[in-house]
Protein backbone atom coordinates (compact mmCIF):
# COMPACT_ATOMS: atom_id res chain seq x y z
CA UNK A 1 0.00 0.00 0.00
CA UNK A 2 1.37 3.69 -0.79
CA UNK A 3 1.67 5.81 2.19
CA UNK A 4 -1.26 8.80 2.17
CA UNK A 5 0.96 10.14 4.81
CA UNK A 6 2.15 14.43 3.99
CA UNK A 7 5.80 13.83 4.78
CA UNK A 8 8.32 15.75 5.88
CA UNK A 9 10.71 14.69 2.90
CA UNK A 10 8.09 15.67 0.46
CA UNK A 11 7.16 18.56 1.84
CA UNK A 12 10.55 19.88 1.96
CA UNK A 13 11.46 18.70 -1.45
CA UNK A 14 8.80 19.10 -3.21
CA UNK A 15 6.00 21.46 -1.99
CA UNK A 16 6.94 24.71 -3.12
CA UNK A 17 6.79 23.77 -6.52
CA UNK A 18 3.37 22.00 -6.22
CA UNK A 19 2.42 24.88 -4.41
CA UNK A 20 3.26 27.39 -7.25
CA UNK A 21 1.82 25.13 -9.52
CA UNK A 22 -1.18 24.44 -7.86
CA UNK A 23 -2.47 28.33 -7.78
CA UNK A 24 -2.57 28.56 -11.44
CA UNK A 25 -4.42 25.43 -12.06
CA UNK A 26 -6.39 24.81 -8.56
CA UNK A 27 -9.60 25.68 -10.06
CA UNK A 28 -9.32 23.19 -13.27
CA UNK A 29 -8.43 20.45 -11.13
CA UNK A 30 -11.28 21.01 -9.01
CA UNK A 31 -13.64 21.24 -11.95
CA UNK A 32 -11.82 18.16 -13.70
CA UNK A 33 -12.12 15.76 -10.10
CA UNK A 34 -16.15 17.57 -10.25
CA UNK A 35 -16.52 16.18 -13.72
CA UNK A 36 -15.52 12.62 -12.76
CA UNK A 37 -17.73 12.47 -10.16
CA UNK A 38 -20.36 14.00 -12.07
CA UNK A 39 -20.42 11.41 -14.93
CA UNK A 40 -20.07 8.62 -12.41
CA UNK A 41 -16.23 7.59 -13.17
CA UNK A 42 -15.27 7.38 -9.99
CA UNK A 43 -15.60 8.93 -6.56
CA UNK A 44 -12.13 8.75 -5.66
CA UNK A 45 -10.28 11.15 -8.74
CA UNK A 46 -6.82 11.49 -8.21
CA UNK A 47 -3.98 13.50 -10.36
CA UNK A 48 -0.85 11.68 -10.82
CA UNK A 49 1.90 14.58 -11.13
CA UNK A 50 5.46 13.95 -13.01
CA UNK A 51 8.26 16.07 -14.15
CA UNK A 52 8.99 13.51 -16.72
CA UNK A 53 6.43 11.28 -18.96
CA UNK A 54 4.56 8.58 -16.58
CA UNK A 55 2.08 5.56 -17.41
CA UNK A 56 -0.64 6.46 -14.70
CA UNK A 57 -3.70 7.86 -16.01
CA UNK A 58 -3.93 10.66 -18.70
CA UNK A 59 -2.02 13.96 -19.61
CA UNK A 60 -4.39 16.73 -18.17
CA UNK A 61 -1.98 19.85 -18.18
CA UNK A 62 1.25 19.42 -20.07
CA UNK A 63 4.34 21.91 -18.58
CA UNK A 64 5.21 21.73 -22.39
CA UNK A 65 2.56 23.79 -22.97
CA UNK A 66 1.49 25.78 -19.86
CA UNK A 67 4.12 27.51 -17.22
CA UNK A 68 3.96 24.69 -14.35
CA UNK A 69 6.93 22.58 -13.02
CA UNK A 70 4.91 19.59 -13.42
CA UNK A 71 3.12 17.49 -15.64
CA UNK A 72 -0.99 16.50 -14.45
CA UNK A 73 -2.17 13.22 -15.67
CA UNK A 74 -6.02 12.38 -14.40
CA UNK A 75 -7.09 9.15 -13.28
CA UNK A 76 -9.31 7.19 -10.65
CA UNK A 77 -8.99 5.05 -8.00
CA UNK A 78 -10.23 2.01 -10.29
CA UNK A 79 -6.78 1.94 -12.07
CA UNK A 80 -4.30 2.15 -9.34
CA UNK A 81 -6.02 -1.24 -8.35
CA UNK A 82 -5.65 -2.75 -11.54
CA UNK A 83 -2.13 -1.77 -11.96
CA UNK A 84 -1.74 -3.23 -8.49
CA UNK A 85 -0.19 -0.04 -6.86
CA UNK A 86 -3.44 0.03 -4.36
CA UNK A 87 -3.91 -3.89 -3.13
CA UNK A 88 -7.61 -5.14 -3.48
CA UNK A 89 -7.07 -5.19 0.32
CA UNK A 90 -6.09 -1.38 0.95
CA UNK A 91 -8.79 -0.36 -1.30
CA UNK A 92 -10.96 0.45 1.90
CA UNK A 93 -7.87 2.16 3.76
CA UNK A 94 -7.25 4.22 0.75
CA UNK A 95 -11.13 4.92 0.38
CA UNK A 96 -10.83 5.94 4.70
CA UNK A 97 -7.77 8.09 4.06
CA UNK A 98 -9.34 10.09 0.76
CA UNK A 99 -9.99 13.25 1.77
CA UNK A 100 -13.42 15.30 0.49
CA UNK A 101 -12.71 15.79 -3.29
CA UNK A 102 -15.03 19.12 -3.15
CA UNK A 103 -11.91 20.57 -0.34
CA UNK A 104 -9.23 18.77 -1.37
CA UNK A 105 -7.18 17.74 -4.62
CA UNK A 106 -5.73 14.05 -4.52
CA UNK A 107 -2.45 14.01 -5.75
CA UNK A 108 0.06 11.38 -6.69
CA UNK A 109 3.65 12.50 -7.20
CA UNK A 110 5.61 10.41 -8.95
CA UNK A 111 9.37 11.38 -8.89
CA UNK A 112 12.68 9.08 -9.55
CA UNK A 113 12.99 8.95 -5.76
CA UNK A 114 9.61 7.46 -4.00
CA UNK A 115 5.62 7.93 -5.01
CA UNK A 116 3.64 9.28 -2.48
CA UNK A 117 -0.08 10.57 -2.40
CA UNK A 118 -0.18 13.87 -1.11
CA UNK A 119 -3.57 16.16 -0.36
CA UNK A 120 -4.03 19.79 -0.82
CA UNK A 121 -6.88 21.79 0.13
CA UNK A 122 -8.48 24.12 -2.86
CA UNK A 123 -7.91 27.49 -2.36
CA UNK A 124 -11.39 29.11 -0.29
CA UNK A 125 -13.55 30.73 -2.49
């Protein structure tokens, strides 16, 4: 099971430049994780986040072609099970540990060093 855990690693590494990015696209992402719930995809959306091309999900918001560190894929819950990076058996701790899609964005960064999920409230209206 992947840790859902903020650490301190990431957030030293890692969270100013999500945090940059994240104010110029907060409000697409929350319309985008809206949209899957909406249509009944899933109730669990989740962005996978890369610097470099990944195989998780699909390319959302390229930083070819906008002014963000990082690349946003957009995917559900249903494939990190199938690709076996969430067991059938930590589907219900993952479901516990989600936090409210309508506050909070679901990351998953995926870096050359670890994978981690990694939660960040939407900016308040």
């Amino acid at each position: 099971m992947i840790s859902n855990e903020n650490d301190p690693e990431l957030n030293g590494k890692y969270l100013g430049t999500i945090s940059s990015d994240f104010v110029k696209i907060s409000e697409t992402l929350k319309e985008a994780a809206y949209q899957v719930r909406k249509r009944k995809f899933s109730e669990y959306p989740i962005f996978p986040i890369s610097k470099e091309e990944q195989p998780i999900g699909q390319l959302f918001l390229s930083n070819k072609e906008k002014p963000l560190d990082w690349n946003y894929y957009i995917t559900y819950l249903d494939e990190f099970v199938q690709r076996k990076l969430i067991k059938e058996d930590g589907i219900e701790q993952f479901k516990a540990a989600y936090k409210d899609p309508d506050e909070f964005c679901c990351l998953f960064v995926v870096d050359a060093e670890f994978t981690k999920f990694l939660y960040i409230p939407y900016p308040e209206e």
